[in-house]
C-alpha atoms as a PDB file:
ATOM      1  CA  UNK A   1     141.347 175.702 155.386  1.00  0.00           C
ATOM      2  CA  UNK A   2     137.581 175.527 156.301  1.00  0.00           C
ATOM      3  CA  UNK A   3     137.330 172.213 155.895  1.00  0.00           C
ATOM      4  CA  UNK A   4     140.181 170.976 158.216  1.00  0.00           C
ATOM      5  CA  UNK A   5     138.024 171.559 162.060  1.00  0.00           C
ATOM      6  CA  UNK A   6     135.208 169.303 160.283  1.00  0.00           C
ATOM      7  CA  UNK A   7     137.250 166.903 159.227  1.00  0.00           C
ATOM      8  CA  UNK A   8     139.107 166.759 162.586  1.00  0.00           C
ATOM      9  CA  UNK A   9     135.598 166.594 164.162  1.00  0.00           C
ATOM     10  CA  UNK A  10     134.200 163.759 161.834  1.00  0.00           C
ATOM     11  CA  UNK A  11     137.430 161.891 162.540  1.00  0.00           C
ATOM     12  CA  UNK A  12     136.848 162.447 166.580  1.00  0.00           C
ATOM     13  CA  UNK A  13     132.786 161.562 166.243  1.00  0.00           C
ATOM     14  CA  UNK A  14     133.540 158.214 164.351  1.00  0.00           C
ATOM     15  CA  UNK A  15     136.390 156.905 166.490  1.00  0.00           C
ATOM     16  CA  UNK A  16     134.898 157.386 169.389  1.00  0.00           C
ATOM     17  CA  UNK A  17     131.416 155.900 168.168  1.00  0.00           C
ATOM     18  CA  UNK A  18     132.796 152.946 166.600  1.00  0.00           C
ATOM     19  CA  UNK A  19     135.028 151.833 169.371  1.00  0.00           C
ATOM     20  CA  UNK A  20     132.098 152.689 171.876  1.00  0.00           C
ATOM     21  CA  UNK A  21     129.764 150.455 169.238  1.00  0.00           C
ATOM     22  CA  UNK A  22     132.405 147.473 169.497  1.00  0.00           C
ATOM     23  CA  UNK A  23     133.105 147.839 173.494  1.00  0.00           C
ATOM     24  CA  UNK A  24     128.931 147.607 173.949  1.00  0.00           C
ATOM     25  CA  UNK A  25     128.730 144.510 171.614  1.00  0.00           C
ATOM     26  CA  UNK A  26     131.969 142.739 172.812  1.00  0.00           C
ATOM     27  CA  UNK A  27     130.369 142.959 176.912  1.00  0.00           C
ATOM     28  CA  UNK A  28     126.600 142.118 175.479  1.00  0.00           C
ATOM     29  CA  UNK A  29     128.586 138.883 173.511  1.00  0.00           C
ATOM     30  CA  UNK A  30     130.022 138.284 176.832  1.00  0.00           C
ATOM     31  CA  UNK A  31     127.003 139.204 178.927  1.00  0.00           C
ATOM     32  CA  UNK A  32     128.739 141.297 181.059  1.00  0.00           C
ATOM     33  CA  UNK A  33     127.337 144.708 182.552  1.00  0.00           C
ATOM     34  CA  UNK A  34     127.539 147.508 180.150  1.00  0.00           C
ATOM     35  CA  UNK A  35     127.166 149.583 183.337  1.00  0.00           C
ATOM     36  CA  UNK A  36     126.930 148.377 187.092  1.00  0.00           C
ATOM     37  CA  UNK A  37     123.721 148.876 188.911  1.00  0.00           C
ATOM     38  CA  UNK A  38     121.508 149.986 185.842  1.00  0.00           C
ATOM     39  CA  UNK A  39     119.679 147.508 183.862  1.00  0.00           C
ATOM     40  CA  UNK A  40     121.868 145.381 181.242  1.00  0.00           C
ATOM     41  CA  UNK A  41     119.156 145.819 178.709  1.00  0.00           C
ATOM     42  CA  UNK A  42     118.596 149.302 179.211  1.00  0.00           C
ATOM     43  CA  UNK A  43     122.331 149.922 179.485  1.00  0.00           C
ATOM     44  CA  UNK A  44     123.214 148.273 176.772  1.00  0.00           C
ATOM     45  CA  UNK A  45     120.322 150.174 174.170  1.00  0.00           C
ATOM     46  CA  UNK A  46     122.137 153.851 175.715  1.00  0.00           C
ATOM     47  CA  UNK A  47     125.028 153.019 174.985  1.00  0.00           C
ATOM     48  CA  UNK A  48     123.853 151.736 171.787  1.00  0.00           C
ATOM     49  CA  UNK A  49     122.038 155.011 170.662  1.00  0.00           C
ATOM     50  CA  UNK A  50     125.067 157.027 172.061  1.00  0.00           C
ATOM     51  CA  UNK A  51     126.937 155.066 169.723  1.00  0.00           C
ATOM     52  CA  UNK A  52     124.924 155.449 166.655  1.00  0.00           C
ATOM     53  CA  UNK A  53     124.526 159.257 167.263  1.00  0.00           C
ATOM     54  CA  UNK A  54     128.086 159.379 167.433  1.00  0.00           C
ATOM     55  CA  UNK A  55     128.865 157.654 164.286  1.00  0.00           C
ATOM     56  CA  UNK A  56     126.191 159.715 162.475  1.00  0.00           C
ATOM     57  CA  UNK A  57     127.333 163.411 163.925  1.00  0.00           C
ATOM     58  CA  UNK A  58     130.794 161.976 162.539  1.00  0.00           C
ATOM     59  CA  UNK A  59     129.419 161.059 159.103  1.00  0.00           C
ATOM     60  CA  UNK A  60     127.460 164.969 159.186  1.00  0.00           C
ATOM     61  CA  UNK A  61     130.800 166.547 159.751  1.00  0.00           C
ATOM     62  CA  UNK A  62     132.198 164.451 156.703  1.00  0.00           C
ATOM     63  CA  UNK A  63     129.154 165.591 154.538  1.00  0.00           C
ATOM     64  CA  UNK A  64     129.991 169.169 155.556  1.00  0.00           C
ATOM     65  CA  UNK A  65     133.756 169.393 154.922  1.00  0.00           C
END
């Protein structure tokens, strides 16, 4: 029973990451704005990192369920 909120979590954390992962690298491919007005480059590495962490606090929930 304890380990169904983590799981739900990880599940959450790692969908979200990976399609944020493959929506940054399909408009850097493309080179399209990650986000309008900021710098592509700079956009692009946040939303990156936000990515990553996601993926990572998913694969911490895993490890804790």
């Amino acid at each position: 029973m304890e380990s169904g909120p983590a799981i739900f979590s990880g599940v959450v954390f790692a969908l979200f990451g990976g399609a944020l992962l493959m929506w940054t690298v399909a408009r850097v491919r493309h080179r399209e704005p990650v986000a309008h007005g900021v710098n592509p480059v700079a956009s692009a590495a946040v939303a990156g990192v936000a990515a990553v962490l996601a993926l990572a606090l998913g694969t911490w929930c895993f490890m804790r369920s």
